[in-house]
Protein backbone atom coordinates (compact mmCIF):
# COMPACT_ATOMS: atom_id res chain seq x y z
CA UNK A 1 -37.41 -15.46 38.65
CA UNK A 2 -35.52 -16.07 42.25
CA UNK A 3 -36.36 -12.52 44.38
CA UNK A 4 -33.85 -11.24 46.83
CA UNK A 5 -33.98 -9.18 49.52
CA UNK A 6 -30.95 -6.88 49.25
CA UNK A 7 -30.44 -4.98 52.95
CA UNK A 8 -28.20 -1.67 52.65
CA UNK A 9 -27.82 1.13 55.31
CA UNK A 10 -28.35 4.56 53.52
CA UNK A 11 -25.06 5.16 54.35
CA UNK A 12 -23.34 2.23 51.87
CA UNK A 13 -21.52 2.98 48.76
CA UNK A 14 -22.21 -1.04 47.14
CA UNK A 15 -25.90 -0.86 46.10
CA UNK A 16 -25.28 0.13 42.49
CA UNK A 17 -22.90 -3.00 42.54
CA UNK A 18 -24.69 -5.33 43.41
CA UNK A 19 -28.15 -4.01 41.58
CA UNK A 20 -25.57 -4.52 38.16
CA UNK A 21 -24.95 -7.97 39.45
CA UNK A 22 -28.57 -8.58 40.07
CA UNK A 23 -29.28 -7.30 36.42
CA UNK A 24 -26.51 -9.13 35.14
CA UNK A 25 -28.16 -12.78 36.64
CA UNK A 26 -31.50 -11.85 36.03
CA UNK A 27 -32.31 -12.00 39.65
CA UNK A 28 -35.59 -9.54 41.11
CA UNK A 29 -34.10 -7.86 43.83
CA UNK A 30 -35.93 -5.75 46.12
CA UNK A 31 -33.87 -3.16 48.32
CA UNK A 32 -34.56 -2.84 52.57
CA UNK A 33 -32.91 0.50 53.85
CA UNK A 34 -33.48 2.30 56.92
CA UNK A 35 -34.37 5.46 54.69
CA UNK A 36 -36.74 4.28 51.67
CA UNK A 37 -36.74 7.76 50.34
CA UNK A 38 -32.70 8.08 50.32
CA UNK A 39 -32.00 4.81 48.35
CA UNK A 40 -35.26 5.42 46.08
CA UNK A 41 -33.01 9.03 45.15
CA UNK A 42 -30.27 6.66 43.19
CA UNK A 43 -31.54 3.46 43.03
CA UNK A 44 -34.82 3.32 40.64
CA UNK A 45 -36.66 0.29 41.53
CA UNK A 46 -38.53 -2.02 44.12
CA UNK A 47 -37.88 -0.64 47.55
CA UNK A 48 -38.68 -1.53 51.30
CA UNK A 49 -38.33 0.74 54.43
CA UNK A 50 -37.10 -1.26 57.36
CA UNK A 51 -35.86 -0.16 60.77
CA UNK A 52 -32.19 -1.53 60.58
CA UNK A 53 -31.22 -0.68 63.89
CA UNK A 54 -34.03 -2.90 65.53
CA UNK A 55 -33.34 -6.00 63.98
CA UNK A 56 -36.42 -7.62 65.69
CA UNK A 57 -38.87 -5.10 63.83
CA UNK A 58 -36.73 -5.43 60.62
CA UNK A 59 -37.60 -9.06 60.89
CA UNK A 60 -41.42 -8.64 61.38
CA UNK A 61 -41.39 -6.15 58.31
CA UNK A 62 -39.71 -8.73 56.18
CA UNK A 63 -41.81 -11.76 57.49
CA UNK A 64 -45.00 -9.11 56.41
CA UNK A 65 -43.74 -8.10 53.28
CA UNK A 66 -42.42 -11.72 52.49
CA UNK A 67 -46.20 -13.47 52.93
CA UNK A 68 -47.44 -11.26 50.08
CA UNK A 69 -43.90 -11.09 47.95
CA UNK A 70 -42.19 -14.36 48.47
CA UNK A 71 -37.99 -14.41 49.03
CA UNK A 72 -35.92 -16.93 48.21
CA UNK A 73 -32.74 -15.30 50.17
CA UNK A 74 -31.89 -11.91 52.14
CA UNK A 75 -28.04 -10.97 51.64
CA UNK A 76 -27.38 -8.47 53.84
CA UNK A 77 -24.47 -6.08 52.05
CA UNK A 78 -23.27 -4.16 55.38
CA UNK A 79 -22.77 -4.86 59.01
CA UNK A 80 -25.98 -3.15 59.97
CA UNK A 81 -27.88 -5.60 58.18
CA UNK A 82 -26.93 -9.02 58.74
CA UNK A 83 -28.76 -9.62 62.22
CA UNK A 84 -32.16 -8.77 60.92
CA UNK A 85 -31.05 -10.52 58.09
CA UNK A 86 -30.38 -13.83 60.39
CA UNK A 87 -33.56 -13.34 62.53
CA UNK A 88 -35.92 -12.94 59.28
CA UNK A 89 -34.55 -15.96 57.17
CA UNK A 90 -34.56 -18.45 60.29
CA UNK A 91 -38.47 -17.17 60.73
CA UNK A 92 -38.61 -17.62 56.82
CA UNK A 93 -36.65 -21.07 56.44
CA UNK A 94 -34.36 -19.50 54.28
CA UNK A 95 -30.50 -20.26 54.29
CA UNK A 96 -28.43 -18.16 56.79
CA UNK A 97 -26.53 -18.46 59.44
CA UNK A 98 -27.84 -18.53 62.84
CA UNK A 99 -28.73 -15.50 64.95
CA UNK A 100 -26.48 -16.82 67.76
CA UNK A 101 -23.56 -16.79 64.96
CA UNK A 102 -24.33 -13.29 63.45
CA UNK A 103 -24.70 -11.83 66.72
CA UNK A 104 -20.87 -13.15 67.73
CA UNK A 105 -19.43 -11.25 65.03
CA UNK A 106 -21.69 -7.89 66.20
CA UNK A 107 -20.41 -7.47 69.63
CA UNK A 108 -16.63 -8.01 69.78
CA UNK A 109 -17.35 -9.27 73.39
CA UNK A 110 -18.67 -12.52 72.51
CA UNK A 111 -16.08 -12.77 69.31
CA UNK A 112 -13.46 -12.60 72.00
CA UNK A 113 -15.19 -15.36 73.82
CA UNK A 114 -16.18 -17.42 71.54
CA UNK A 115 -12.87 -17.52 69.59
CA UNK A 116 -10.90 -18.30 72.63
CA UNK A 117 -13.14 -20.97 73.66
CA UNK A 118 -12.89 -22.58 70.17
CA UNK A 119 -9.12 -22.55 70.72
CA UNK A 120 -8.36 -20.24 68.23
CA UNK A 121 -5.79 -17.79 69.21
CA UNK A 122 -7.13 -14.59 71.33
CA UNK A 123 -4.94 -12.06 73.23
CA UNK A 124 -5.75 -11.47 76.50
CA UNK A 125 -9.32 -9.19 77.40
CA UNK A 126 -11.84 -7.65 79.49
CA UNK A 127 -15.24 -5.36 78.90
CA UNK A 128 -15.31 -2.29 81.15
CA UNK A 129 -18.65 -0.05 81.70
CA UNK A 130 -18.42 2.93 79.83
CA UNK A 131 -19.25 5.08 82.50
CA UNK A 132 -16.37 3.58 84.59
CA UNK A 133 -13.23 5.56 85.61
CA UNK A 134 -10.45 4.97 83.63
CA UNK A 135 -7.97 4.85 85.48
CA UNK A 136 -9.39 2.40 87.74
CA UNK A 137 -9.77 0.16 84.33
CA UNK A 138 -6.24 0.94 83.38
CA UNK A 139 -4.92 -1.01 86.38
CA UNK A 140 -6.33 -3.93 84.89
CA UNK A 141 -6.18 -3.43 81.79
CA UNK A 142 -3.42 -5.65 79.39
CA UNK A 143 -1.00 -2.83 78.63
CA UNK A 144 0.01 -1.92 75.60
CA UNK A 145 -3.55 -2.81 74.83
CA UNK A 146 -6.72 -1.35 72.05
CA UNK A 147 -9.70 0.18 73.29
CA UNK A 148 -13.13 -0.37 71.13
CA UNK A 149 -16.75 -0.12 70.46
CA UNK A 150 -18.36 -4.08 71.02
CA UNK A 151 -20.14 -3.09 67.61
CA UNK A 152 -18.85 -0.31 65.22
CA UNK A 153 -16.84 -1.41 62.27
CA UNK A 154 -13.91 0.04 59.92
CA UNK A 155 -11.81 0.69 62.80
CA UNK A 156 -14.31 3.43 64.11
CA UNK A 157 -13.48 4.03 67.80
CA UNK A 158 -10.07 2.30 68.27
CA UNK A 159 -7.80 3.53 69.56
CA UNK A 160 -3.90 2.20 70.79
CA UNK A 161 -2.97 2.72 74.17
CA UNK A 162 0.58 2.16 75.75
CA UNK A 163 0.66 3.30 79.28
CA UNK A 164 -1.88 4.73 81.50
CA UNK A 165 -2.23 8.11 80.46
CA UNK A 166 -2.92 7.06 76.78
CA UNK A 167 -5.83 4.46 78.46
CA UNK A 168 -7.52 7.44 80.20
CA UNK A 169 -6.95 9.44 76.95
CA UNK A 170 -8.48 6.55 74.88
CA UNK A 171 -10.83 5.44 76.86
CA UNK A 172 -12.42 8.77 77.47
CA UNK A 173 -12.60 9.66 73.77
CA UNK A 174 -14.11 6.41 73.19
CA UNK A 175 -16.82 7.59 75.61
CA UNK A 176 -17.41 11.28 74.14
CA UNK A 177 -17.88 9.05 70.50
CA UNK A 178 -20.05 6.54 72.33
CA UNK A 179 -21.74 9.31 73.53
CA UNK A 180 -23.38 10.59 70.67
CA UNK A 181 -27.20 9.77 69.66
CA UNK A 182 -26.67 8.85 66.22
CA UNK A 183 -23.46 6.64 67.06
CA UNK A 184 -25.66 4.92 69.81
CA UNK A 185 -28.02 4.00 67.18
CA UNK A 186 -25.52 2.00 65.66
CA UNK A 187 -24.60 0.33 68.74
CA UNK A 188 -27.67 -2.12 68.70
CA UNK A 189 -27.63 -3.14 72.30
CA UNK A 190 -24.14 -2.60 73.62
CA UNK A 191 -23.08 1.15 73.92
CA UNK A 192 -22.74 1.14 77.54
CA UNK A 193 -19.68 -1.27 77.21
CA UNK A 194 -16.20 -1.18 75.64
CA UNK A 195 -13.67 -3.84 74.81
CA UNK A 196 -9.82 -3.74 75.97
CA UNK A 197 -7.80 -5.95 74.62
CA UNK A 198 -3.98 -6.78 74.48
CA UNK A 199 -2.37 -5.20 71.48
CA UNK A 200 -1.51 -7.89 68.76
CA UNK A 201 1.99 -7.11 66.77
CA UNK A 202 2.46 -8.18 63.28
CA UNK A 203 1.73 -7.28 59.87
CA UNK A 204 -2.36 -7.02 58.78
CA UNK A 205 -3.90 -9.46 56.29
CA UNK A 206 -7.89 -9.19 55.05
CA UNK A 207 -9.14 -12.46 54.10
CA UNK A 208 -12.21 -12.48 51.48
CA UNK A 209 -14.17 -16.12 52.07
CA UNK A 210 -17.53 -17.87 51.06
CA UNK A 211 -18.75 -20.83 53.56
CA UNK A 212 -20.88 -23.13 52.21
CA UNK A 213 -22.20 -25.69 54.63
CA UNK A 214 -19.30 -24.52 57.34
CA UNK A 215 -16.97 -25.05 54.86
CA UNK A 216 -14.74 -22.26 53.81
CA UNK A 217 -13.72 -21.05 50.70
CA UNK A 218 -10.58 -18.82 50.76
CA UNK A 219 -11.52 -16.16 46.96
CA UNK A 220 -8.77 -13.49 48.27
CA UNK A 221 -6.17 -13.05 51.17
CA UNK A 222 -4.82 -9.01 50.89
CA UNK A 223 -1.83 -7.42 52.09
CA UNK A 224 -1.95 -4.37 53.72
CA UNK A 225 1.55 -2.77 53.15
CA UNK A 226 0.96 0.15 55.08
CA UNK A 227 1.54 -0.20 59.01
CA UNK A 228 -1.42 -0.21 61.34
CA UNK A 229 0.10 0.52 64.64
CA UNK A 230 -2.19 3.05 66.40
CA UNK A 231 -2.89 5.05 67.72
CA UNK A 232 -5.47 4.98 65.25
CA UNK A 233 -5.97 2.09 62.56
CA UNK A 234 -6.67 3.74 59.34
CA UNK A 235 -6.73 1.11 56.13
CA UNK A 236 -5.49 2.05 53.26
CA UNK A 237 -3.83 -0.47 50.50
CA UNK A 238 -5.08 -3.74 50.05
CA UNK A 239 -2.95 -5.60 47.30
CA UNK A 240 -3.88 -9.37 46.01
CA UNK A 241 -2.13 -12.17 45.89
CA UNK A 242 -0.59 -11.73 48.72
CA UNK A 243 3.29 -11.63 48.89
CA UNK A 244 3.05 -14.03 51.86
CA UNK A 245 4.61 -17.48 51.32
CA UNK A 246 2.51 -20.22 50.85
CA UNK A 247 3.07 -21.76 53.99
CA UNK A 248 1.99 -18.42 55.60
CA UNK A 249 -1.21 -18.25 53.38
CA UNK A 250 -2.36 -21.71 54.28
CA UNK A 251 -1.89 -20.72 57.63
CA UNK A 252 -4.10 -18.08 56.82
CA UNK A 253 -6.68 -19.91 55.75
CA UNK A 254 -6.33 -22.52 58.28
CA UNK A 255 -7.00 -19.70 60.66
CA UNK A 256 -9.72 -17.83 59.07
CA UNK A 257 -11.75 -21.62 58.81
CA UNK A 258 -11.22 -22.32 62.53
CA UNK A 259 -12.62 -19.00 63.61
CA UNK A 260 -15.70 -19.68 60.98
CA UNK A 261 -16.34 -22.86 62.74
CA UNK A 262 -15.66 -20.91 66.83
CA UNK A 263 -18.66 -18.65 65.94
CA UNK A 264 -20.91 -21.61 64.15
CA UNK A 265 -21.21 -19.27 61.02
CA UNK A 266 -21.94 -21.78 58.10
CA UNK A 267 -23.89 -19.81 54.94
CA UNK A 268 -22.49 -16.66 52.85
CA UNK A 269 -19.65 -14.44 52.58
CA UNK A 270 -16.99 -14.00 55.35
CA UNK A 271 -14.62 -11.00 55.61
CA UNK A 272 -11.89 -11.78 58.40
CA UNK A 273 -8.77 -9.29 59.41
CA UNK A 274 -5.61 -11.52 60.88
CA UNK A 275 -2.45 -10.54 62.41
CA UNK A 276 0.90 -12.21 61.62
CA UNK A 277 3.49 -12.67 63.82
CA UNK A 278 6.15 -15.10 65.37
CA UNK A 279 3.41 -16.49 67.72
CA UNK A 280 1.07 -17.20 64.63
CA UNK A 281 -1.86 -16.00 62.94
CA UNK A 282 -4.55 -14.03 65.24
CA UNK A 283 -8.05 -12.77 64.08
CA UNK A 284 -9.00 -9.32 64.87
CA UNK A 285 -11.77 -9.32 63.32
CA UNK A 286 -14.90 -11.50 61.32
CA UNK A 287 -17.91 -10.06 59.92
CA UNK A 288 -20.56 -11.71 58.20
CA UNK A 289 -20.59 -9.77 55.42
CA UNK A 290 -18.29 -9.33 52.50
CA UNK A 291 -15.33 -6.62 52.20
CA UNK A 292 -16.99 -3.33 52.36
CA UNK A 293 -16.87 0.32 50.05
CA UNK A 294 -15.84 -0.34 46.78
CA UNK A 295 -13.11 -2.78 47.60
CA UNK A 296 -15.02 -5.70 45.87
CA UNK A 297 -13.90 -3.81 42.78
CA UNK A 298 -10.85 -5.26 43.01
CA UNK A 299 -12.13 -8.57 42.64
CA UNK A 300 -13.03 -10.56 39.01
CA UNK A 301 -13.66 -14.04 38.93
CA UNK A 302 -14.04 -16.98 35.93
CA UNK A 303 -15.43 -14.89 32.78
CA UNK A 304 -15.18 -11.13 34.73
CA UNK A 305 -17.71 -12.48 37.09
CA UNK A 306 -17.78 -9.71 40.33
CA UNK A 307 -18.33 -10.42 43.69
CA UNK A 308 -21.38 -9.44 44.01
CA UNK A 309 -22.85 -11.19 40.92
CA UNK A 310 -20.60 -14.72 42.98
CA UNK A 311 -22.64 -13.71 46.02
CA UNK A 312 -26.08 -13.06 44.49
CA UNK A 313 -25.55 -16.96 42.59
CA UNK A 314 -24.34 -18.42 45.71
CA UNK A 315 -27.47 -16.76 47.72
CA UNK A 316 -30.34 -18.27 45.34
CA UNK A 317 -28.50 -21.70 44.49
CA UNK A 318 -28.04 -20.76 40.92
CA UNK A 319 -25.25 -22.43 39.17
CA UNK A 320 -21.59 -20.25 39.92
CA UNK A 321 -18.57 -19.34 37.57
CA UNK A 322 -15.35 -20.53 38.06
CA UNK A 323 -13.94 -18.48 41.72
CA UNK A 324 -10.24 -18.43 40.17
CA UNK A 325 -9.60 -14.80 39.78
CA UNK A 326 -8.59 -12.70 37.01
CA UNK A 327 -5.72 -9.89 36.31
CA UNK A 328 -2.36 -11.35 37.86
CA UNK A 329 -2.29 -8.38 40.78
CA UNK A 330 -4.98 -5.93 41.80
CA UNK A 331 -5.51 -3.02 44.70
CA UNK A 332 -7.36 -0.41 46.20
CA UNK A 333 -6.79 2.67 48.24
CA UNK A 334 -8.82 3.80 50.52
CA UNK A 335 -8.05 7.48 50.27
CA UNK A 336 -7.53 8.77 54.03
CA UNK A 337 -9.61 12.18 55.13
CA UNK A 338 -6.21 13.67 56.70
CA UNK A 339 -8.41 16.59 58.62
CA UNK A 340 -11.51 17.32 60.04
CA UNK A 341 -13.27 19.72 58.00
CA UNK A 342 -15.43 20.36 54.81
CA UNK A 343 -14.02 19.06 51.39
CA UNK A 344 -13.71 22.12 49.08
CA UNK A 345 -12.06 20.24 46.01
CA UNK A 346 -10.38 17.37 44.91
CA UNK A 347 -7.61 18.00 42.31
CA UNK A 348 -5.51 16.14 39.65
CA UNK A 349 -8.03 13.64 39.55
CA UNK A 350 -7.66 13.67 35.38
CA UNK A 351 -3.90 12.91 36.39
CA UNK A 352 -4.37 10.18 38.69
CA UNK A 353 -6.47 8.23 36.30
CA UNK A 354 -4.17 8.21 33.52
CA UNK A 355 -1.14 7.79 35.66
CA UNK A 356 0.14 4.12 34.66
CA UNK A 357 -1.70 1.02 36.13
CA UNK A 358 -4.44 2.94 37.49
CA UNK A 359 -8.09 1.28 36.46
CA UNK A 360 -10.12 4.44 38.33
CA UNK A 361 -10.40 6.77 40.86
CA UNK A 362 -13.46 7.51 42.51
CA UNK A 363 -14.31 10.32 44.84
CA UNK A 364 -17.13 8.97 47.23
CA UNK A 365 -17.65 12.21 49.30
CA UNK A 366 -19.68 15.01 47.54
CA UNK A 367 -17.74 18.39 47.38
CA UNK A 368 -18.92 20.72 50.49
CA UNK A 369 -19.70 17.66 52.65
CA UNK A 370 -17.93 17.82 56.31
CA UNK A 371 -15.17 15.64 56.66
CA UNK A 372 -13.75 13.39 60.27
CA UNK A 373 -11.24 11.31 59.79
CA UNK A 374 -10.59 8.21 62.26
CA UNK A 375 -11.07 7.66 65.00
CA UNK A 376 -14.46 9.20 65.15
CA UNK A 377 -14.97 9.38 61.17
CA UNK A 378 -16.76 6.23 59.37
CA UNK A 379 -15.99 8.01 55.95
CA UNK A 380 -12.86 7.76 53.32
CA UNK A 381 -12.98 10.41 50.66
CA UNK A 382 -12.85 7.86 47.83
CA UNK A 383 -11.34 5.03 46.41
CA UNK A 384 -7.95 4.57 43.67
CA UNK A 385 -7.59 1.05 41.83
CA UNK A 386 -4.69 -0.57 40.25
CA UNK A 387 -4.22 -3.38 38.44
CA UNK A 388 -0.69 -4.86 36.97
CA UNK A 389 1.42 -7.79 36.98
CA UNK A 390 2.46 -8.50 40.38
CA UNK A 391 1.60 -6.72 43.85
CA UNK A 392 4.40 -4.46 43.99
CA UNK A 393 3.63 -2.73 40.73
CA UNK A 394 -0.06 -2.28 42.05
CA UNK A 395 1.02 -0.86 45.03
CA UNK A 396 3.48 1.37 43.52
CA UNK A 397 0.75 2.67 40.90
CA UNK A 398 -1.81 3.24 43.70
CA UNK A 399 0.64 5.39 45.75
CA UNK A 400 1.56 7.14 42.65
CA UNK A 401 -1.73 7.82 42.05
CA UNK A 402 -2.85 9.31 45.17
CA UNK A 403 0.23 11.53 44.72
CA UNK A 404 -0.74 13.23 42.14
CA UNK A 405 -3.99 14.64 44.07
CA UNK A 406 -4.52 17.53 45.82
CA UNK A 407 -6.89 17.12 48.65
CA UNK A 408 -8.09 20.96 49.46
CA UNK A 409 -10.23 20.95 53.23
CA UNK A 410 -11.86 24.07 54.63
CA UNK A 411 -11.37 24.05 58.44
CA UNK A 412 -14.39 24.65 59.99
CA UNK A 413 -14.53 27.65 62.45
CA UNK A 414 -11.37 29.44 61.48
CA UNK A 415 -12.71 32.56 61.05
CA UNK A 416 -10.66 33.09 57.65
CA UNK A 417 -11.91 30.16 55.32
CA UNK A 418 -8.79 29.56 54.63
CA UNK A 419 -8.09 26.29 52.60
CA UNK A 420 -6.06 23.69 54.33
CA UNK A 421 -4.17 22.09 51.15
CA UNK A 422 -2.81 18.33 51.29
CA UNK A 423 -0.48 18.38 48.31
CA UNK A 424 1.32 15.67 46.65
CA UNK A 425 4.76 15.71 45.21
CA UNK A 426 6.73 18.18 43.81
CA UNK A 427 6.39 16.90 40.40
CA UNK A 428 2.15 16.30 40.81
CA UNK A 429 1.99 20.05 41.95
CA UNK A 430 3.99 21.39 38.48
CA UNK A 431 1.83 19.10 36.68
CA UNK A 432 -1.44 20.68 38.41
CA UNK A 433 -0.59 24.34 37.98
């Protein structure tokens, strides 16, 4: 039986995914976190502590636990896993892509770089110190522009600015997030430096890929309907097929390939975010990694093969089901956190998952957890799915859905505990009471 070495932060909602996948192609799959203990709590099984954030050590504690338990791949199911992932299965001889690759899409820096020099288009850029004054940065910066974190993903520290006083703004509350311990952890190497670069117009595309031998396989391009202008760049619908035309797709995918090939990646899953506009298609993104929180959901392929089970077969060689995908239209919502606080309740949830089109609704955050929303947050409350027969009716049924819940966050340090309620329509709130 082919063994895989499944790497998952603690803090990632897919491991019961792709552990049903795993069962489901009677693969042995043994699970690296950086907290044994946490994913032993909800995952039963064959577990391995490894130190994540180091990928070096995570490498020698796979190449130890490897000589007496033989792999035959690592998949690595999050951003924080796919450099150890690359530096153990080049010591291993397993298939990957290179560390040089992996490490492009982990600092945004050498993205930039490396996309640009691959002729792929790039807006203008620069890396500032952290520690450097603003506004001495703003006078070079490419106004409008977006301020970033080289490493942190789901839009975690970015932030829009227009004019100066928004880059001091942004830039400074980059650097109280940056500042943080626990956020530096997650920084690998490259806390001490932020990207700028020129703000990119357009309407927002995700692209869902599989490369095999640098080639580039295209399973899903999603629309995101809702505008992501700043200042802060909270997702939230992602509807397939797209609604592009076809000659915007294949642009698309034209785009997403020649990035691929700009940062050498070659092996596994690719999750890209594009721009559209009148100048063309322009990455903002590529991870190594596929689409992350629940999102795969959305996804069936050939005989109601998942994602995950497409990954695991692609990952030992084993034979794979047809990649055409099922259900005409699908979505997701990424339910927003619309306050700091602590989540008290969640209501009309009974509501939202009978409301028409609506395949589930799941609440990812545990009741009396503290809640951040963007730009500092790395959380959404949950996830809403659709399915129907063409993207506007899955759109439609997702937005209906989240409607119809009430969202009820305690602000912390009040003094009252008073509830801060985030209600839906009129109509959801006579069907709730």
């Amino acid at each position: 039986m082919a063994r895989v070495l499944l790497l998952i932060p603690t803090a990632s909602y897919r491991a019961p995914d792709f552990m049903a996948a795993a069962a489901e192609l009677d693969v042995d799959v043994v699970v690296g976190s950086d907290q044994r203990s946490a994913v032993e709590s909800f995952l039963p099984g064959a577990t391995v502590a490894l130190p994540l954030g180091d990928p070096d050590a995570a490498a020698d504690a796979i190449e130890t636990f490897a000589a007496e338990w033989p792999l035959e791949a690592i998949v690595a199911v999050d951003d924080g896993g796919t450099l150890a992932a690359a530096r153990a299965s080049q010591r291993l001889g397993l298939p990957y892509n290179t560390v040089d690759a992996v490490a492009a899409t982990r600092d945004k820096s050498l993205l930039r770089s490396r996309l640009a020099a691959g002729g792929v288009p790039s807006p203008p850029w620069m890396v500032a110190p952290v520690d450097a004054d603003p506004r001495a940065v703003a006078a070079e910066a490419p106004l409008p522009c977006v301020v970033k974190p080289l490493s942190l993903s789901g839009s975690r520290g970015v932030i829009r600015a227009d004019d100066e006083a928004g880059f001091v703004a942004a830039f400074e509350r980059l650097r109280t997030l940056l500042s943080d311990p626990a956020v530096q952890a997650e920084c690998l190497d490259n806390g001490d430096r932020v990207l700028i670069e020129g703000y990119i117009p357009g309407e927002e595309v995700s692209v869902e890929g599989l490369l095999t031998g640098g080639e580039l396989e295209v399973l899903a391009i999603f629309d995101k309907p809702d505008p992501l202008v700043g200042p802060y760049f909270e997702e939230t619908i992602y509807v397939t097929p797209s609604r592009l035309t076809p000659e915007r797709q294949e642009e698309v995918r034209r785009t997403s390939a020649a990035a691929a090939r700009a940062l050498s990646l070659t092996d596994g899953p690719l999750h890209a975010e594009l721009r559209i506009n009148d100048e063309g298609v322009w990455p903002v993104d590529i991870a190594a990694r596929s689409i992350g929180g629940l999102c795969s959901r959305t996804l069936q392929f050939g005989a109601g093969v998942t994602l995950e089970q497409l990954l695991l077969s692609h990952a030992v060689g084993k034979p794979e089901a047809s990649r055409s995908r099922l259900s005409p239209a699908s979505g997701v919502m990424m339910i927003p956190i619309p306050r700091a606080g602590r989540l008290r309740r969640v209501e009309g949830l009974a509501l939202a998952r009978a409301a028409p089109g609506v395949a589930g609704v799941s609440i990812t955050i545990p009741l009396g957890h503290e809640v951040t929303p963007l730009p500092e947050g790395s959380e959404y409350l949950g996830f809403i799915f659709a399915r129907g027969s063409d993207p506007s009716e899955v759109e439609g049924a997702l937005r209906n859905a989240h409607e119809l819940l009430r969202i009820d966050i305690v602000e912390e340090g009040d003094g009252t505990g008073a509830a801060i309620e985030f209600e839906g329509t009129a109509e959801a709130r006579r069907a709730l009471s």
